[in-house]
Protein backbone atom coordinates (compact mmCIF):
# COMPACT_ATOMS: atom_id res chain seq x y z
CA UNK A 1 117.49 130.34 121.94
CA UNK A 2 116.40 129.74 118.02
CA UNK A 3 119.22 127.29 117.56
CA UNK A 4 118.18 125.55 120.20
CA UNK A 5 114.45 125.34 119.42
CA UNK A 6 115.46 124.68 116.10
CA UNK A 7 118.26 121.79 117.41
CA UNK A 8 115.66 120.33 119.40
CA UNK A 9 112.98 119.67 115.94
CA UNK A 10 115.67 118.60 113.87
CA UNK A 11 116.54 115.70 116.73
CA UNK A 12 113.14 114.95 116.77
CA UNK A 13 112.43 114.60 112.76
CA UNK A 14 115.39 112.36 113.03
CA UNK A 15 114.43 110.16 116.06
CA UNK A 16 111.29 109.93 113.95
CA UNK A 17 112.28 108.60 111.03
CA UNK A 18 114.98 105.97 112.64
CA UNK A 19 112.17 105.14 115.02
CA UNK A 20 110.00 103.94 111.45
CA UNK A 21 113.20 103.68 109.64
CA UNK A 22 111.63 105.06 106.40
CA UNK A 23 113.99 107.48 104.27
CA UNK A 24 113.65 108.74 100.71
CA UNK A 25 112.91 106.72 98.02
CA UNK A 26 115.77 105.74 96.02
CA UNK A 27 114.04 105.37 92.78
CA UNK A 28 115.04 107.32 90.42
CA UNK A 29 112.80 110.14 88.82
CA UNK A 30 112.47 108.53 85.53
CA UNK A 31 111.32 105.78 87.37
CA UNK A 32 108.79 107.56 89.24
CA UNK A 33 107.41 109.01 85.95
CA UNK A 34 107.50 105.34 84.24
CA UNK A 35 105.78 104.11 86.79
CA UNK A 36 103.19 106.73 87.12
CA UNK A 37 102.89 106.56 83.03
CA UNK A 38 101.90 103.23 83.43
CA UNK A 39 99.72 103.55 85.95
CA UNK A 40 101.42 101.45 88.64
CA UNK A 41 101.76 104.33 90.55
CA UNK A 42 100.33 107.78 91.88
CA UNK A 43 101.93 111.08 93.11
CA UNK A 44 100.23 112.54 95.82
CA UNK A 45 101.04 115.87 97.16
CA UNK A 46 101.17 116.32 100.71
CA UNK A 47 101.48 120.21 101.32
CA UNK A 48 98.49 122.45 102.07
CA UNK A 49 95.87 124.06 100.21
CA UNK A 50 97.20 126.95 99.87
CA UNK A 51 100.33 125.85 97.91
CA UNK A 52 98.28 123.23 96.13
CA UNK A 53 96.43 126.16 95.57
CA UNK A 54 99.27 128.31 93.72
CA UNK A 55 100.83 124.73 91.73
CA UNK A 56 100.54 121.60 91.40
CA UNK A 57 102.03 118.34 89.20
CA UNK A 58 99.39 117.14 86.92
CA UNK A 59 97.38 114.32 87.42
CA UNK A 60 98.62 114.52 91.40
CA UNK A 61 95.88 113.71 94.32
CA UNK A 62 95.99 116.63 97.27
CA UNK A 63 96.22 115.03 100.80
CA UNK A 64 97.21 117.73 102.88
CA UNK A 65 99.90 115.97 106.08
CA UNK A 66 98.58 118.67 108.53
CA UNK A 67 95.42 116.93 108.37
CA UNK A 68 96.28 113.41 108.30
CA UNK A 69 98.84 113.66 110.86
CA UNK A 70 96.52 115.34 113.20
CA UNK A 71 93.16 112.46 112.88
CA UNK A 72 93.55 110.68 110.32
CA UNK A 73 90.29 109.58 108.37
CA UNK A 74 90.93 106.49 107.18
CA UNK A 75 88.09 105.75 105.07
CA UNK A 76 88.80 109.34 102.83
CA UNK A 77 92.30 108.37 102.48
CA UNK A 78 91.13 104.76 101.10
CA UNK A 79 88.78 107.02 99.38
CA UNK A 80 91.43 108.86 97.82
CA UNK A 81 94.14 106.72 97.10
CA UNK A 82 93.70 103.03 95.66
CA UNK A 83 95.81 100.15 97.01
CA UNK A 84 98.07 97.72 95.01
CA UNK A 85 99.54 101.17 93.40
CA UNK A 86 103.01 102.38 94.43
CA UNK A 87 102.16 105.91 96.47
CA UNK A 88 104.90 108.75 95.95
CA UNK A 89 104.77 111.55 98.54
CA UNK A 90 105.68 115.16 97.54
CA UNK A 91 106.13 118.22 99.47
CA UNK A 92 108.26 121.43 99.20
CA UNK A 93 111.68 119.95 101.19
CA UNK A 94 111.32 116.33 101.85
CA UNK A 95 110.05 116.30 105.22
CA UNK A 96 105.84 116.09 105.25
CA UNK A 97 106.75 113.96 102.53
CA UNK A 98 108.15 111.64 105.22
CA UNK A 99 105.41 112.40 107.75
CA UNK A 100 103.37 111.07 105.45
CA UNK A 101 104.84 108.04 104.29
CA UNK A 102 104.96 107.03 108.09
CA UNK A 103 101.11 107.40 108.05
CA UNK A 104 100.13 105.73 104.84
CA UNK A 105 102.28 103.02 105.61
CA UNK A 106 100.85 102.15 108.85
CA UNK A 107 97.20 101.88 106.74
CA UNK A 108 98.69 99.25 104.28
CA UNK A 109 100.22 101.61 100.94
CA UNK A 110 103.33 100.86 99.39
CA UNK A 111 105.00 104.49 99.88
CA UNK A 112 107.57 105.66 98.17
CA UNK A 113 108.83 109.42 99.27
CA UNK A 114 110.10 111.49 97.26
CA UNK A 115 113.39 113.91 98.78
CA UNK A 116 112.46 116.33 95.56
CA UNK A 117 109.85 119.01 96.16
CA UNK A 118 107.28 120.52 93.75
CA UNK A 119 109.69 123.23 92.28
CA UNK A 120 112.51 121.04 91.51
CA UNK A 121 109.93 117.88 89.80
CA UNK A 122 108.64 120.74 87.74
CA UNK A 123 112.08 121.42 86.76
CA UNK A 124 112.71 117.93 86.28
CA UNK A 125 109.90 117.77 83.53
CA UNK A 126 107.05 116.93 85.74
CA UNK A 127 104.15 118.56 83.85
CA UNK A 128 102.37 121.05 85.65
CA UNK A 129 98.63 121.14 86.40
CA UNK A 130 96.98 124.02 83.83
């Protein structure tokens, strides 16, 4: 019965993303940190509070997926994020990070996904919020 359940949301994350066909970003990490160095770009991370809570990249802006996906406020997200920037989602696995990009995309942002999580850009050399 769980493989099914869990069959059933895997088919559907994937009829998602063909359905927007958005995937992963291909850029490179070093490119995602050039970019962000030079200010053509911002990392926002889309997992809750809580993890927010216990780590985060430096310099990132929170904007949580399970409460954009639900309503989202458009005028806190413009709020939040400025236009004419590249916008990398992060998550833990890859997938809000898509759920999000779906989102901002629709309101006008130039999203850029990132497959990497939190743990492995802080392993990467992503500095860490003190």
């Amino acid at each position: 019965m769980h493989r099914l359940t869990a069959l059933a949301t895997f088919a559907g994350l994937l009829m998602t993303q063909a359905a927007f066909a958005i995937d992963h970003t291909k850029d490179s990490l070093e490119t995602v940190r050039k970019n962000v160095d030079q200010k053509k770009a911002v990392i926002v991370d889309v997992r809750d509070e809580s993890e927010w809570n216990d780590g985060h990249l430096d310099g990132a802006t929170l904007l949580p997926y399970s409460q954009i996906r639900k309503n989202v406020d458009t005028e806190a997200v413009k709020r939040k994020l400025p236009k004419g920037k590249i916008i990398y989602t992060h998550c833990k696995a890859g997938v809000r990070s898509l759920g999000s990009a779906i989102i901002l995309e629709k309101l006008g942002y130039d999203v850029r996904p990132l497959e990497p999580g939190y743990d492995k850009l802080i392993e990467a050399g992503f500095p860490k919020a003190k």
